[in-house]
N, C-alpha and C. Protein backbone atom coordinates (compact mmCIF):
# COMPACT_ATOMS: atom_id res chain seq x y z
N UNK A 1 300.98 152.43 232.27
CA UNK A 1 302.41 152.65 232.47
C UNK A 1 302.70 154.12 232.31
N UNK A 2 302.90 154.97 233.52
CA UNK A 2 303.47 156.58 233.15
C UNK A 2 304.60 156.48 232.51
N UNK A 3 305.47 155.84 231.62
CA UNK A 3 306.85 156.36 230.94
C UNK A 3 306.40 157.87 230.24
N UNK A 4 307.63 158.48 231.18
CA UNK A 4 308.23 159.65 230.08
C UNK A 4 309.28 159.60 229.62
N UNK A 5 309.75 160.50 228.72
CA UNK A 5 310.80 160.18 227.94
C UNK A 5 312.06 160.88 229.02
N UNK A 6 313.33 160.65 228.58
CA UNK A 6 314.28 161.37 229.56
C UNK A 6 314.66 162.08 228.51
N UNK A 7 315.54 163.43 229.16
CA UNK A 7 315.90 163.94 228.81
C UNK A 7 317.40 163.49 227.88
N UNK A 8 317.82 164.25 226.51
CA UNK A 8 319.10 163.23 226.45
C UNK A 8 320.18 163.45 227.43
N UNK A 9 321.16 162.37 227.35
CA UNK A 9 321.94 161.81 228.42
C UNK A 9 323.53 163.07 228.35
N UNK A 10 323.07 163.46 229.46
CA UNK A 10 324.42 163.78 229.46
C UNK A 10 325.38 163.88 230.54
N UNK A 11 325.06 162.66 230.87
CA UNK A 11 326.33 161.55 231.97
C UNK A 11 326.87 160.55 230.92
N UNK A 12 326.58 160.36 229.90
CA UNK A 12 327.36 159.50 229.11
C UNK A 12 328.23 160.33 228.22
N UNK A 13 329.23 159.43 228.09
CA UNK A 13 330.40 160.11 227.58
C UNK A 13 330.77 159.75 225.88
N UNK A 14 329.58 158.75 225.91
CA UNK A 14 329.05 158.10 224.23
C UNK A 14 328.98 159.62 223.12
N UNK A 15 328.10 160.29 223.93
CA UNK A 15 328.04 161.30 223.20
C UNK A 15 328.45 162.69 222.77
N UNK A 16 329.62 162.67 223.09
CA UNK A 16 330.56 164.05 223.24
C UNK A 16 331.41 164.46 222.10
N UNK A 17 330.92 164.99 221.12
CA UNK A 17 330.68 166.16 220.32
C UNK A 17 331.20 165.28 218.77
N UNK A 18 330.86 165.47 217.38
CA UNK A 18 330.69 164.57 216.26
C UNK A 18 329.38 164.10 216.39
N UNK A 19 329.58 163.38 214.71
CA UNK A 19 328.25 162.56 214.51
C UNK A 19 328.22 161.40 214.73
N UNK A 20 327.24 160.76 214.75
CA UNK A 20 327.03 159.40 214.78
C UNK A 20 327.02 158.44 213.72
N UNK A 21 328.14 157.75 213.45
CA UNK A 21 328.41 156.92 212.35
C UNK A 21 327.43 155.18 212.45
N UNK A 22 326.70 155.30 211.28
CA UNK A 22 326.30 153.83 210.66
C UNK A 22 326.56 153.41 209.82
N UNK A 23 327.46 152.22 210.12
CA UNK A 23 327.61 151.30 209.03
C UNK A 23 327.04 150.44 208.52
N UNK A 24 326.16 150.42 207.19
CA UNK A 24 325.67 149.65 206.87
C UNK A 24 325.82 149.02 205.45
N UNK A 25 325.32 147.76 204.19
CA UNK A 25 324.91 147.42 203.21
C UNK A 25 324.60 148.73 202.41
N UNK A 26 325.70 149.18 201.31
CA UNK A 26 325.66 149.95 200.02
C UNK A 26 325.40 151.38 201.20
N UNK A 27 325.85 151.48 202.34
CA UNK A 27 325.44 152.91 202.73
C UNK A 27 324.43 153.18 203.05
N UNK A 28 323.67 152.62 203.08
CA UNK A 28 321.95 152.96 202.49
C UNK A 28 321.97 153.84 201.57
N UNK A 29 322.32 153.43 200.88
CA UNK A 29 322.01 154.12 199.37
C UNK A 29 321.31 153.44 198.43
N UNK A 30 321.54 151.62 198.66
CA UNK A 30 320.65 151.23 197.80
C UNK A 30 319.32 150.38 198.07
N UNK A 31 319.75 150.42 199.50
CA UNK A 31 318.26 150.05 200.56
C UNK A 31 318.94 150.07 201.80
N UNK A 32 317.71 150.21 202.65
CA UNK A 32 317.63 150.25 204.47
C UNK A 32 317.84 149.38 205.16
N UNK A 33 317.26 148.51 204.89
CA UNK A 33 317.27 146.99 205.58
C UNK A 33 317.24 147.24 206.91
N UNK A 34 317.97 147.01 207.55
CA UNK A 34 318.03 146.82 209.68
C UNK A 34 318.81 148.20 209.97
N UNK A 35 319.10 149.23 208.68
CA UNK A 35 319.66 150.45 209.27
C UNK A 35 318.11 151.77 209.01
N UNK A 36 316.90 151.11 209.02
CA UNK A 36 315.98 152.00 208.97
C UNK A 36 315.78 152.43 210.21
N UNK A 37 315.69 151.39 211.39
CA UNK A 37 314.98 151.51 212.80
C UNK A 37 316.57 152.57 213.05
N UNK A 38 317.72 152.50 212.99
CA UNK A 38 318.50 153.26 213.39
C UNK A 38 318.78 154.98 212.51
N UNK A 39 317.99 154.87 211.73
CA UNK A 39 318.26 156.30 210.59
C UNK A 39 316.64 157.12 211.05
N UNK A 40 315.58 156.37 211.30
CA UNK A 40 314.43 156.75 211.71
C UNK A 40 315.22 157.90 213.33
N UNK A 41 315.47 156.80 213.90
CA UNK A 41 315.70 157.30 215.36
C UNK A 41 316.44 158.97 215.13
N UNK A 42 317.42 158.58 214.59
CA UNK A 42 318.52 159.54 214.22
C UNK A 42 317.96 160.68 214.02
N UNK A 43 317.26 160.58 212.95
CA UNK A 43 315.91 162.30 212.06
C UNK A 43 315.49 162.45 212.90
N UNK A 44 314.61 161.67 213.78
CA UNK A 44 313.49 162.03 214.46
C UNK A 44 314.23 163.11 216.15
N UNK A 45 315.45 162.13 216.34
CA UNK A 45 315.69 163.43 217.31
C UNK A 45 316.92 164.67 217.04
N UNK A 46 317.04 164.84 215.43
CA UNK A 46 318.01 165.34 215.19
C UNK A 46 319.14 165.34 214.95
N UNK A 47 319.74 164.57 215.47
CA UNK A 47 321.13 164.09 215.57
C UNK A 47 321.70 164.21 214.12
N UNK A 48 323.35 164.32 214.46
CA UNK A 48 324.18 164.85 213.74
C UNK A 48 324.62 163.31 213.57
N UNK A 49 324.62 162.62 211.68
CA UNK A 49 325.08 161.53 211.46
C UNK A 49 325.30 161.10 210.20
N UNK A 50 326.08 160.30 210.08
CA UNK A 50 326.74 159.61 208.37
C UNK A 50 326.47 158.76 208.62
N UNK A 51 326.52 157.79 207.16
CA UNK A 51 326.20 156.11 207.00
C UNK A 51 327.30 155.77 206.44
N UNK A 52 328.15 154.83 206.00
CA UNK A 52 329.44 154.43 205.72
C UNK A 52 328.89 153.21 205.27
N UNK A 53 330.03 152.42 204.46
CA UNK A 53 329.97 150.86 204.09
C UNK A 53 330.65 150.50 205.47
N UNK A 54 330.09 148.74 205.52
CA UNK A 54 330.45 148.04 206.44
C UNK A 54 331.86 147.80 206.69
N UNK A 55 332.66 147.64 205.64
CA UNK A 55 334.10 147.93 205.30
C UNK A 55 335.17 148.48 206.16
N UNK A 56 333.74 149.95 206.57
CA UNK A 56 334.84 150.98 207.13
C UNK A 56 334.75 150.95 208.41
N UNK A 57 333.98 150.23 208.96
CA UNK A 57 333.63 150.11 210.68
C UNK A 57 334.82 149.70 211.15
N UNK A 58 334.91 150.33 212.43
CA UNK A 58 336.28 149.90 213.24
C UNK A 58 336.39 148.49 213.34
N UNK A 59 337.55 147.84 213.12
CA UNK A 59 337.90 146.12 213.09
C UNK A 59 337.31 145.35 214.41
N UNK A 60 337.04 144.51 215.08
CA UNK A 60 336.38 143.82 215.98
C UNK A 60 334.91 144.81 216.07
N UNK A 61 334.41 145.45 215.59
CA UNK A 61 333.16 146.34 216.34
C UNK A 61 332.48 144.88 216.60
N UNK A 62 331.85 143.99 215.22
CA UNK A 62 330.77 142.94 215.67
C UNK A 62 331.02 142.25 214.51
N UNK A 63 330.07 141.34 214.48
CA UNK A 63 329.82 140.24 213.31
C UNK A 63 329.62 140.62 212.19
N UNK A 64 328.32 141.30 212.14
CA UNK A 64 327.43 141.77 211.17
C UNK A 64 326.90 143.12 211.14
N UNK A 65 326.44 143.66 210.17
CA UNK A 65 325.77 145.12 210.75
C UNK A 65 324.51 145.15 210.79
N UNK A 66 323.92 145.40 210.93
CA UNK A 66 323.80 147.14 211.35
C UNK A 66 324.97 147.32 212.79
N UNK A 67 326.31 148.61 212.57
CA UNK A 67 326.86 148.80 213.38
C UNK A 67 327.41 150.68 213.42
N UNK A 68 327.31 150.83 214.70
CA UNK A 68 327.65 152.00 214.81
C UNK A 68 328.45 152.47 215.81
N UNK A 69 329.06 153.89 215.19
CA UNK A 69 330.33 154.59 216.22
C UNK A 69 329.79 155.57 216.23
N UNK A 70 329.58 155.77 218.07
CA UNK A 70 329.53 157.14 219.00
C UNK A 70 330.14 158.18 218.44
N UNK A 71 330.06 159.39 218.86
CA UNK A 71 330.87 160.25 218.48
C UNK A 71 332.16 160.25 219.76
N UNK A 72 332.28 159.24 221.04
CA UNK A 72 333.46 159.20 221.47
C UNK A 72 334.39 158.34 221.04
N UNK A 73 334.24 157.57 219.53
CA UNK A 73 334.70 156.39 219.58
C UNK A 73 334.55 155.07 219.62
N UNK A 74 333.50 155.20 220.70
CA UNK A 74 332.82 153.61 220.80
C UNK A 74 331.93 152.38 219.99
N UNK A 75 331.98 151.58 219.37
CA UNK A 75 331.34 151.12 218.66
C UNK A 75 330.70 150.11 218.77
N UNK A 76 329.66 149.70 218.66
CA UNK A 76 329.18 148.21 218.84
C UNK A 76 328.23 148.02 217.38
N UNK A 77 328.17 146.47 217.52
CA UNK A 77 326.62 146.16 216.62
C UNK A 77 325.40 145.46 217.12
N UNK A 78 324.74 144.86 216.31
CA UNK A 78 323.55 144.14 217.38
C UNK A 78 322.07 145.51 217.44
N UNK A 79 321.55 144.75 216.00
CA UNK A 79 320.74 146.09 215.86
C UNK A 79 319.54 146.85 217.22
N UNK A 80 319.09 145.69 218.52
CA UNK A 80 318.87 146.38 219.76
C UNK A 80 319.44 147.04 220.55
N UNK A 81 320.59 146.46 220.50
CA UNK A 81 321.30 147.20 221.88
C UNK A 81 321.60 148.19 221.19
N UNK A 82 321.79 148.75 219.34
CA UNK A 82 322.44 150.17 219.37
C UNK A 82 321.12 151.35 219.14
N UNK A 83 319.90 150.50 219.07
CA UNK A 83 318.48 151.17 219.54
C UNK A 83 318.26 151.54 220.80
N UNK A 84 318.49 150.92 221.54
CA UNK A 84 318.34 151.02 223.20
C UNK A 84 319.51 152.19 223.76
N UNK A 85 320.94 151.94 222.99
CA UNK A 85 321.18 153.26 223.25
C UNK A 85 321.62 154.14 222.93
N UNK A 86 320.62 154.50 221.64
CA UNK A 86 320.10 155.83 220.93
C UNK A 86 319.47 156.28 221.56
N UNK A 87 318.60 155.51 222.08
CA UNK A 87 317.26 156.21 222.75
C UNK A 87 317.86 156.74 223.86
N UNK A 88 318.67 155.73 224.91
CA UNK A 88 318.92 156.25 225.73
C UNK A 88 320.10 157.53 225.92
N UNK A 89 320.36 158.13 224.81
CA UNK A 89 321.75 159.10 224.63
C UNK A 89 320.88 160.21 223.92
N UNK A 90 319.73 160.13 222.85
CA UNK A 90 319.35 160.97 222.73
C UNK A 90 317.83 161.85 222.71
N UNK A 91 317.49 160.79 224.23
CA UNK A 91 316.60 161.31 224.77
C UNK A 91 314.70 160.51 224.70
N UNK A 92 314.73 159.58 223.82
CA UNK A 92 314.33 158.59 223.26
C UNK A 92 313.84 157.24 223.66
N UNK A 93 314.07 157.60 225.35
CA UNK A 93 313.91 156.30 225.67
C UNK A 93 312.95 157.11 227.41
N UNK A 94 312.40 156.17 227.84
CA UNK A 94 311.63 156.40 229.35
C UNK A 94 313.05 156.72 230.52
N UNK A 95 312.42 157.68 231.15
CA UNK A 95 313.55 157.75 232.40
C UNK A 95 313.33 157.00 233.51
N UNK A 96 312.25 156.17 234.27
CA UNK A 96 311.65 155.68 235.34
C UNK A 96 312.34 153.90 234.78
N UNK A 97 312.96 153.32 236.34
CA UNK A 97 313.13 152.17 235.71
C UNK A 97 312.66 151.09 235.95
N UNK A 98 311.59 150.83 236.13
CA UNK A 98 310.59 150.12 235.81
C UNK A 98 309.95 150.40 234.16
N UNK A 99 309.94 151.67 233.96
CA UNK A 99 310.06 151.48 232.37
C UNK A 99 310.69 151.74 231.41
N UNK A 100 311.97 151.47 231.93
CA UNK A 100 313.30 151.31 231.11
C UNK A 100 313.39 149.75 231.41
N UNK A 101 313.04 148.95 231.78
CA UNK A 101 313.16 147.65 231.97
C UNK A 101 312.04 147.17 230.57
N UNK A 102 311.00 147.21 230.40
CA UNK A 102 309.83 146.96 229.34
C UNK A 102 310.35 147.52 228.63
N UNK A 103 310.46 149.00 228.19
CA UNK A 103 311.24 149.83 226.96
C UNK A 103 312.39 148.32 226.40
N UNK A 104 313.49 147.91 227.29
CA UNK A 104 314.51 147.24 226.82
C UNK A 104 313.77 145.79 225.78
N UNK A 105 312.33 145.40 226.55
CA UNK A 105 312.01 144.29 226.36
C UNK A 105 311.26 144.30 224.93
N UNK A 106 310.45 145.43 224.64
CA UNK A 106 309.71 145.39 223.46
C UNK A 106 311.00 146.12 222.52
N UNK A 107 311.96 146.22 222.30
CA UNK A 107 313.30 146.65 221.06
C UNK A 107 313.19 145.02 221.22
N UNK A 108 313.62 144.28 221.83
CA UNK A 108 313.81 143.28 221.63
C UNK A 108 312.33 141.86 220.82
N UNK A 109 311.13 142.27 221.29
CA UNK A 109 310.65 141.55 221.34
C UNK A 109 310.28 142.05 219.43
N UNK A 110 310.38 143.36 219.32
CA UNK A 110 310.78 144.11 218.00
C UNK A 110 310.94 143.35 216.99
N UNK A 111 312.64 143.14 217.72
CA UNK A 111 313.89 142.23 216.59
C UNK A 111 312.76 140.94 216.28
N UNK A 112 312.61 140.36 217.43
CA UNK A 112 312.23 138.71 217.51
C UNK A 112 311.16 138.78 216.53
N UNK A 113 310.23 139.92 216.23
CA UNK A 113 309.07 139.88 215.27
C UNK A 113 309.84 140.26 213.84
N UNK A 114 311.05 141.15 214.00
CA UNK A 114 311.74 141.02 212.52
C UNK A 114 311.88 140.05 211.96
N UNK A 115 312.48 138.91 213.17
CA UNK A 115 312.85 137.34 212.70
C UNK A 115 312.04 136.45 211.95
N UNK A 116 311.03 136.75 212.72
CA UNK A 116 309.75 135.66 212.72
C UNK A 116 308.17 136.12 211.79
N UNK A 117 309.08 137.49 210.64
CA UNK A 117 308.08 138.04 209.95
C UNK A 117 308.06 137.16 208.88
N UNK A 118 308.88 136.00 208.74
CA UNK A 118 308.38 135.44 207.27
C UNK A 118 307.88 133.70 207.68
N UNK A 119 307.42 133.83 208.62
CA UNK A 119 307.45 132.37 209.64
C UNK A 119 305.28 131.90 209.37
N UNK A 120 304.73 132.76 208.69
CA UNK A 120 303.28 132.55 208.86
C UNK A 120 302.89 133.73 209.49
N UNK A 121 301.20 133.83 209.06
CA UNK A 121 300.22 133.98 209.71
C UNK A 121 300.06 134.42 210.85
N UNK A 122 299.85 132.64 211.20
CA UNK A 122 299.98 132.78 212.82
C UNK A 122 301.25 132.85 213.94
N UNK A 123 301.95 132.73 213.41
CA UNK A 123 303.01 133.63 214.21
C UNK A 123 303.02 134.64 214.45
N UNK A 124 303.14 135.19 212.66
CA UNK A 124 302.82 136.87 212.95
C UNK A 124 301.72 137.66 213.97
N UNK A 125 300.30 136.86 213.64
CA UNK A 125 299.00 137.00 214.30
C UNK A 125 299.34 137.35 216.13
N UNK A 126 300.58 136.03 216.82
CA UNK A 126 300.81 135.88 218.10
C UNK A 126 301.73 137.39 218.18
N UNK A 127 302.43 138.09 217.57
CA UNK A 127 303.35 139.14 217.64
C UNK A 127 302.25 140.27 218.10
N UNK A 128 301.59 140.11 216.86
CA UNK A 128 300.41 141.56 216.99
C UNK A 128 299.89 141.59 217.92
N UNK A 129 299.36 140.57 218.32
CA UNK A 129 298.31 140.42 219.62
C UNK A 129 299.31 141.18 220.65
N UNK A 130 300.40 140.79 220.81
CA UNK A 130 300.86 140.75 221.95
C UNK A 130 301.27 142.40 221.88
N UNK A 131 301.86 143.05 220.69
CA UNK A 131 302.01 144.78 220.85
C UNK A 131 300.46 145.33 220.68
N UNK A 132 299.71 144.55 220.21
CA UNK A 132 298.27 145.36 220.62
C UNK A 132 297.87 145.57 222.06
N UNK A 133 298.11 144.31 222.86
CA UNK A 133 298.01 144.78 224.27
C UNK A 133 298.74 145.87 224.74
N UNK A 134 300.11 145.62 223.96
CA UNK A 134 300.76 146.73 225.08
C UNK A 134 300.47 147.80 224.20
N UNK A 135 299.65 148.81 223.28
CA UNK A 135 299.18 149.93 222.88
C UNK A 135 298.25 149.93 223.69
N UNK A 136 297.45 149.09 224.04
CA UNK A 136 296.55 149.30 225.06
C UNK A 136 296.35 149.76 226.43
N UNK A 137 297.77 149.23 226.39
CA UNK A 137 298.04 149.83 228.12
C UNK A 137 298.52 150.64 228.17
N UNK A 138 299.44 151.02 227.28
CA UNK A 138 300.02 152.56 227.27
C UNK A 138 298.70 153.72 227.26
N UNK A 139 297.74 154.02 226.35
CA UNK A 139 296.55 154.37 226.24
C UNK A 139 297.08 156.06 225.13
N UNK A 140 298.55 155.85 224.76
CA UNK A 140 298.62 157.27 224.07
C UNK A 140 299.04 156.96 222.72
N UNK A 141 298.58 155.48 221.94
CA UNK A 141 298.61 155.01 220.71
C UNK A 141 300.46 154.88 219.67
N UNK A 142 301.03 154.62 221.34
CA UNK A 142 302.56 154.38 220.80
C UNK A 142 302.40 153.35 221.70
N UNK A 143 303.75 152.28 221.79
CA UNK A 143 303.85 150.84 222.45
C UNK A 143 304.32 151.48 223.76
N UNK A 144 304.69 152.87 223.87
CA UNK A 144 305.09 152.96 225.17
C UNK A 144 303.80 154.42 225.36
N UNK A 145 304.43 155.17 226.59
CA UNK A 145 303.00 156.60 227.05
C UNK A 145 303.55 157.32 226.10
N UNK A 146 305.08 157.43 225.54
CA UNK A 146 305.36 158.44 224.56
C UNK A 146 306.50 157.66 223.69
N UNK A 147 306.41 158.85 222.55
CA UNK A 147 307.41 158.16 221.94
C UNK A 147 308.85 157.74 222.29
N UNK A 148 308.90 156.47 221.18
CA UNK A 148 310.28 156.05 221.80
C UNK A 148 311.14 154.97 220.86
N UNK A 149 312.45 154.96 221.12
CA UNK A 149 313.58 154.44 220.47
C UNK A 149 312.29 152.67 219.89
N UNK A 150 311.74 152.06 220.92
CA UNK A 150 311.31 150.95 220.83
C UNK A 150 309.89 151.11 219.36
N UNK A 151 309.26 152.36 219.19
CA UNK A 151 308.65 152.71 218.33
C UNK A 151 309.06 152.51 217.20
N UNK A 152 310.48 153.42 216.67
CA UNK A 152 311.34 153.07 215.69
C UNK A 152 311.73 151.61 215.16
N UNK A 153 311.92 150.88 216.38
CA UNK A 153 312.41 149.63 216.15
C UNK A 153 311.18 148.64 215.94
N UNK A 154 310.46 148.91 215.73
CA UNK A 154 309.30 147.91 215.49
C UNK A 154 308.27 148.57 214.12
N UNK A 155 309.04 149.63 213.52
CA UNK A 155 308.65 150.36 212.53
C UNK A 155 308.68 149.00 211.63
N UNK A 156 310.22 148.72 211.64
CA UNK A 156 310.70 148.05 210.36
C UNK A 156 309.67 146.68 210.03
N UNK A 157 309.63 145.72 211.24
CA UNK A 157 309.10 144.41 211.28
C UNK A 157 307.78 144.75 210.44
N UNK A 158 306.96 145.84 211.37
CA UNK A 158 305.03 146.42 210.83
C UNK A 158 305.74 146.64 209.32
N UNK A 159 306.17 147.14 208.58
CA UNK A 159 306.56 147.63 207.47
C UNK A 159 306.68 146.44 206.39
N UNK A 160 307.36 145.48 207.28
CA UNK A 160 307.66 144.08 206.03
C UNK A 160 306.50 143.64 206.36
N UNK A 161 305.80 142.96 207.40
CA UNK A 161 304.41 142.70 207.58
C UNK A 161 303.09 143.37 206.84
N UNK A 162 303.09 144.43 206.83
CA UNK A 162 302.22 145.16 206.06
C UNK A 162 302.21 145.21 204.29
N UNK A 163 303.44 144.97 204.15
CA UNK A 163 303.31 144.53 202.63
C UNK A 163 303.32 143.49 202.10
N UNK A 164 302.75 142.51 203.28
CA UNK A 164 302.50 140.99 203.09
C UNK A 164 301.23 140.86 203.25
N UNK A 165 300.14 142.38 203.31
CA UNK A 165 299.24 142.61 203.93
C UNK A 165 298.93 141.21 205.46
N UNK A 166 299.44 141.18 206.23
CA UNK A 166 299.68 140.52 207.41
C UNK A 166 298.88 141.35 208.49
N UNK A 167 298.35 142.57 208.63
CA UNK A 167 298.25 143.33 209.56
C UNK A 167 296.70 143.30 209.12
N UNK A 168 295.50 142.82 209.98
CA UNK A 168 294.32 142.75 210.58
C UNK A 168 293.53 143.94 210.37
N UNK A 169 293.61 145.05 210.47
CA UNK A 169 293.09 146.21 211.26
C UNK A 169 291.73 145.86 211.98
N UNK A 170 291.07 144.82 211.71
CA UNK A 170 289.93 145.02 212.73
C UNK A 170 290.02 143.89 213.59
N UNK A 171 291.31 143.19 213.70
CA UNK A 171 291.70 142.39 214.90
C UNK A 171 292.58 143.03 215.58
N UNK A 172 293.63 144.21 214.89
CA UNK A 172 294.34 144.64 215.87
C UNK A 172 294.27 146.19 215.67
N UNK A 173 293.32 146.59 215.79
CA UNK A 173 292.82 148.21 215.69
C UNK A 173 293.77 148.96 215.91
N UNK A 174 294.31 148.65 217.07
CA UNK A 174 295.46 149.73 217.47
C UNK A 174 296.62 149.71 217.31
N UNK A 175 296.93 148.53 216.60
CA UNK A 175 298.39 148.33 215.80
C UNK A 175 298.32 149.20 214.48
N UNK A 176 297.58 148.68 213.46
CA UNK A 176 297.27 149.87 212.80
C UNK A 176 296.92 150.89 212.48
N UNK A 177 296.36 151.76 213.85
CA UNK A 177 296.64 152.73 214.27
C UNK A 177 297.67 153.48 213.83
N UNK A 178 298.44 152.37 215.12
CA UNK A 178 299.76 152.95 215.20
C UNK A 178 300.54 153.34 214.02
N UNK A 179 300.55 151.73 213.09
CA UNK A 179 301.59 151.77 211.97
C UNK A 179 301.26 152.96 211.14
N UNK A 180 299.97 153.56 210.97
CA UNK A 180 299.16 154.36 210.57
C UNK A 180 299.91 155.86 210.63
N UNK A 181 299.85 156.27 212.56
CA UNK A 181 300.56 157.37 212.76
C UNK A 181 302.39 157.09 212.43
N UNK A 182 302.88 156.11 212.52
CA UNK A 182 303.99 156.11 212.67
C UNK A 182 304.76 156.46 211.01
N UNK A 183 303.89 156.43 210.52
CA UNK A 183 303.77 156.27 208.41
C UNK A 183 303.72 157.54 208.44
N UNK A 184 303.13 158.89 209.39
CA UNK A 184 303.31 159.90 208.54
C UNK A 184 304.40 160.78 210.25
N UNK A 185 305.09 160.09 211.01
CA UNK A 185 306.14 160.76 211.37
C UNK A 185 307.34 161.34 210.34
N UNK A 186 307.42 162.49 210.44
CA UNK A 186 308.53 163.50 209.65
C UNK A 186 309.91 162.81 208.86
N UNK A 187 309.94 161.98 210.03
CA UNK A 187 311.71 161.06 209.48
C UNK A 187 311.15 160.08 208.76
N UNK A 188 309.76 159.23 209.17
CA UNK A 188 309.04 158.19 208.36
C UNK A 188 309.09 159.05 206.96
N UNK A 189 308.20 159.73 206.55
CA UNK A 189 307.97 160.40 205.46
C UNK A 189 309.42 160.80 204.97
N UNK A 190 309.97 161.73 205.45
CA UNK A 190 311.56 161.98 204.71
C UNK A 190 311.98 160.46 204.00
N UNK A 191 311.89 159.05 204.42
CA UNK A 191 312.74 158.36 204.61
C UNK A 191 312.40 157.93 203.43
N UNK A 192 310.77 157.43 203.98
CA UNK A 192 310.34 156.42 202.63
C UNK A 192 309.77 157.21 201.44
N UNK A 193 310.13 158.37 201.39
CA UNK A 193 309.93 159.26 200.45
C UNK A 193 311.37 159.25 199.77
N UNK A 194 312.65 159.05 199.86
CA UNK A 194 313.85 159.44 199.33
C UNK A 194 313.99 158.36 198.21
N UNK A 195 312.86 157.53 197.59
CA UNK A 195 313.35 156.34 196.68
C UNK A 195 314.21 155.41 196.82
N UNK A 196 314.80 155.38 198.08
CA UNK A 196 315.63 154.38 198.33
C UNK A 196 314.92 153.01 198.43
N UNK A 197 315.32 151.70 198.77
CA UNK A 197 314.09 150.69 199.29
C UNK A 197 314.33 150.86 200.67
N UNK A 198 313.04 150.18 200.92
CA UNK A 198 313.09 149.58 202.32
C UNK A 198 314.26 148.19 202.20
N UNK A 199 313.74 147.25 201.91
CA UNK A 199 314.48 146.00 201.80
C UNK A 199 315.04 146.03 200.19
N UNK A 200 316.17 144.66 200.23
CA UNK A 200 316.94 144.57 198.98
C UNK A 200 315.73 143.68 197.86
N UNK A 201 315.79 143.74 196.84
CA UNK A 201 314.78 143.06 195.62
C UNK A 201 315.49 141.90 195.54
């Protein structure tokens, strides 16, 4: 798959001038939970952003959080779609769409392994297999040819998996690889270096 990354977006009007507000559980102040894959993204391409209690999110944004406001205003929740477009606003995501179509599918297939991280073994086992292939086909040891918003978002799932020791390395070589390189990306390290948790105790 050639994905490159696009450049960030600036035909969208999502992103016109402010930071990018997340609302999440204690702020993340007293853990990450489903606002890691969105605070990862954030460091990693710079972006200008606050975390807020859920409290303060604009009224109808969504159900639940993880939720966030554009800097035009706009808000949604639904922790893929506001991965999908991070990536796609700040540069983070493939420009070709044929692989902006897969990009959309593994954030998602992401979440579905967040879901299904406390489900067994072999469930888990069927997840890995299936992002080991696609490290394979990419051939540049990320799930896509470069990095990307969908990287971030599948940080979190490898992360609770891995401290269930769940992760193979000599069945899925290149997953842990990955989780491997993705452990000492700059925003990884800032993150899980700040003593905060990952998840709540």
């Amino acid at each position: 798959m050639g994905a490159t990354c696009s450049a960030p977006s600036n035909s969208s009007t999502l992103f016109t001038g402010g930071p990018v507000t997340l609302y999440y559980h204690t702020a993340c102040k007293g853990f990450y939970g489903r606002g890691l894959p969105v605070l990862l993204l954030l460091e990693a391409a710079g972006a200008k952003y606050e975390v807020k209690m859920p409290e303060e999110a604009p009224k109808g944004t969504g159900f639940a959080t993880p939720m966030v406001q554009f800097p035009n205003g706009t808000s949604i929740a639904q922790l893929p779609a506001i991965m999908m477009s991070l990536g796609e606003g700040l540069g983070l995501a493939p420009s070709a769409p044929e692989d902006k179509v897969k990009y959309m599918q593994l954030i998602l297939d992401a979440s579905d392994l967040l879901s299904d991280s406390g489900k067994g073994q072999e469930r888990v086992d069927k997840w890995l297999d299936h992002f080991e292939t696609q490290m394979t086909a990419s051939g540049s040891g990320y799930v896509m040819q470069t990095l990307s918003a969908a990287d971030f978002m599948l940080f979190l799932p490898a992360y609770n998996v891995n401290k269930k020791d769940q992760i193979n390395a000599s069945k899925f070589p290149k997953f842990a690889a990955w989780f491997a390189m993705m452990q000492e990306q700059p925003a990884a390290k800032k993150l899980l270096s700040s003593g905060i948790a990952v998840m709540p105790s």
